[in-house]
Protein backbone atom coordinates (compact mmCIF):
# COMPACT_ATOMS: atom_id res chain seq x y z
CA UNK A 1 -3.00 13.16 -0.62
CA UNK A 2 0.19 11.20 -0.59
CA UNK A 3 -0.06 7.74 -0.93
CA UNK A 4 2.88 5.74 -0.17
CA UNK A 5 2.85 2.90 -3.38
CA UNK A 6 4.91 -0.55 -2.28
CA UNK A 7 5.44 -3.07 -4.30
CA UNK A 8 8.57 -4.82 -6.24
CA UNK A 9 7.20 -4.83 -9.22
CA UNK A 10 8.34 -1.76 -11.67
CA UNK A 11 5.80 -1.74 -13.68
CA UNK A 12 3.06 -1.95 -11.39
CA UNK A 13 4.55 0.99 -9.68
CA UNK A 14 4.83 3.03 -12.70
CA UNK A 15 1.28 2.28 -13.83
CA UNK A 16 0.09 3.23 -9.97
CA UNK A 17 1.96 6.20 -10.11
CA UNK A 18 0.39 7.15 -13.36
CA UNK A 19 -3.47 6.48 -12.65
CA UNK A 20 -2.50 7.95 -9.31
CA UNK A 21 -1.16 11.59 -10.62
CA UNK A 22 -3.77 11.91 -12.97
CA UNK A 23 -6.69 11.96 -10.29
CA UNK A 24 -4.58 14.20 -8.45
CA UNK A 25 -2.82 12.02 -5.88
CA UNK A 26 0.92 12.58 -5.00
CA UNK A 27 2.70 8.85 -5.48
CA UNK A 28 5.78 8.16 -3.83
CA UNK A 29 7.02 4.45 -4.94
CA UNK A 30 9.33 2.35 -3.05
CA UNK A 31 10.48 -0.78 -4.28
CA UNK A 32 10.79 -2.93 -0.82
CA UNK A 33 9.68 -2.47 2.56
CA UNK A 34 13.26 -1.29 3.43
CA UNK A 35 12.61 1.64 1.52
CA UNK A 36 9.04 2.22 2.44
CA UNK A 37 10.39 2.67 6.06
CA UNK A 38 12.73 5.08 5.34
CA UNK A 39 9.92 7.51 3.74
CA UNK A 40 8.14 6.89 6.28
CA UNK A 41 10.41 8.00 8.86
CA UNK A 42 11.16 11.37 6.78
CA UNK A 43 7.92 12.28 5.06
CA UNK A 44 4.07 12.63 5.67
CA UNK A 45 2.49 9.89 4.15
CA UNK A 46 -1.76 9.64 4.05
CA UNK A 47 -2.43 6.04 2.41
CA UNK A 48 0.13 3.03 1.48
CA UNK A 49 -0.91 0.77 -0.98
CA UNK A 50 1.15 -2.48 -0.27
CA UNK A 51 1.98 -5.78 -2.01
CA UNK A 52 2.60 -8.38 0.42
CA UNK A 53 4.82 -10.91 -1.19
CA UNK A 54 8.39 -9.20 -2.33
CA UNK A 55 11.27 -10.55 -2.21
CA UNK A 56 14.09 -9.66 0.23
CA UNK A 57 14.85 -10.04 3.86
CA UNK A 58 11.29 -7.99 4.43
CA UNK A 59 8.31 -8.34 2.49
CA UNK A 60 5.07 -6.61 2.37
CA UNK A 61 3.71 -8.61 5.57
CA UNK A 62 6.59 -7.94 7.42
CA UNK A 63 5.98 -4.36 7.11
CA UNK A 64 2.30 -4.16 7.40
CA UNK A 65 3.03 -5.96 11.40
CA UNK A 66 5.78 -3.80 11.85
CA UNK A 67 4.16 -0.47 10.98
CA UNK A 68 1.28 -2.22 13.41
CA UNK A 69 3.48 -2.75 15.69
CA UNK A 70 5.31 1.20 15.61
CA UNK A 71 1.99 2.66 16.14
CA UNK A 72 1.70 4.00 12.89
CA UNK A 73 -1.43 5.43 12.25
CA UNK A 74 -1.52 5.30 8.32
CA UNK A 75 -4.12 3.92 6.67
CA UNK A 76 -3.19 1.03 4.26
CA UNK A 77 -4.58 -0.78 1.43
CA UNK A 78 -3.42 -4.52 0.42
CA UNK A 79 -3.03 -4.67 -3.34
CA UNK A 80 -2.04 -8.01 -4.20
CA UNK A 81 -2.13 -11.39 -6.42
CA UNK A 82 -1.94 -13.08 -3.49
CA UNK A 83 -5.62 -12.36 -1.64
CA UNK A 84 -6.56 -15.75 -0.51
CA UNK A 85 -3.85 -16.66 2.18
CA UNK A 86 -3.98 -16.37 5.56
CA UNK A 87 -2.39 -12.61 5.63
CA UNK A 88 -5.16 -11.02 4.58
CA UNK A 89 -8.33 -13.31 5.60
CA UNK A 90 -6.73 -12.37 9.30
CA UNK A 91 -5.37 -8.59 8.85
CA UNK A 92 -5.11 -6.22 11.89
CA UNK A 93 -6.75 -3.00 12.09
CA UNK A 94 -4.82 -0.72 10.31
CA UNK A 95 -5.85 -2.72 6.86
CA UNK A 96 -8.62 -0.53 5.54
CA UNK A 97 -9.16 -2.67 2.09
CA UNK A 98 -8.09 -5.62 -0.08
CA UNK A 99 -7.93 -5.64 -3.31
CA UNK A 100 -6.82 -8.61 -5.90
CA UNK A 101 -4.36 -7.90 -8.54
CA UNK A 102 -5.07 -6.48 -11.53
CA UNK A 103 -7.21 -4.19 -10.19
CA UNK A 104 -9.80 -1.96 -12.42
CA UNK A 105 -8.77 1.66 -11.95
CA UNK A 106 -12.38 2.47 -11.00
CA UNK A 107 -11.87 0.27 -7.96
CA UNK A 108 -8.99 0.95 -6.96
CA UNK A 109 -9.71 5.30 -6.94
CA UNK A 110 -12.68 4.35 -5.19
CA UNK A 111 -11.03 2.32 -2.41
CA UNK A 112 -8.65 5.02 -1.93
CA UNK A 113 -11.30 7.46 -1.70
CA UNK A 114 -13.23 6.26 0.71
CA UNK A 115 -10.49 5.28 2.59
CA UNK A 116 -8.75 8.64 2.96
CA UNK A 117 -12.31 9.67 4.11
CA UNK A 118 -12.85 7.22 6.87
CA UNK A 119 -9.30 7.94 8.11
């Protein structure tokens, strides 16, 4: 499966990316929601795991409306310090899962997993 990894932080990318190819996942990391758009408009993506709070004129929120919004039907998981606020205590539909940075590996395979199932 492709999942779709967004989130400003390098290293947090590079770790996902990591954990992610070694269970047999196929990453693609975008730094911004800017750039998560445009793989989304050219490739088939099956999960995106998305921080909400980036900087830039679009953050992580903005996106996760606006892909609500398109009619995108991808499943996405909220990964995130930032758990508590009113963005994720009121998420629309296409939010399958929350989970609070750092996040155990175990968890966050698991989330994806079941998931990617239920989609």
């Amino acid at each position: 499966s492709r999942v779709l990894i967004v989130d400003d932080e390098a290293t947090i990318r590079q770790f996902m990316i990591e954990v992610l190819s070694r269970f047999d996942f196929s990453p693609v990391p975008a730094s911004d929601a800017a750039e998560a758009l445009q793989i989304l408009d050219r490739e088939t993506i099956d999960l995106v795991l998305l921080d909400l709070h980036m900087p830039g004129p679009a953050d992580g929120e903005d996106l996760l409306y606006l892909l609500r919004d398109r009619g995108d039907d991808i499943p996405i998981i909220i990964v995130s310090g930032w758990v508590d606020d009113d963005a994720t205590r009121e998420q629309p539909d296409c939010v399958h899962a929350v989970l609070k940075k750092p996040v155990a590996v175990e968890t966050l395979l698991s989330t994806i997993r079941r998931v990617l199932e239920e989609a």
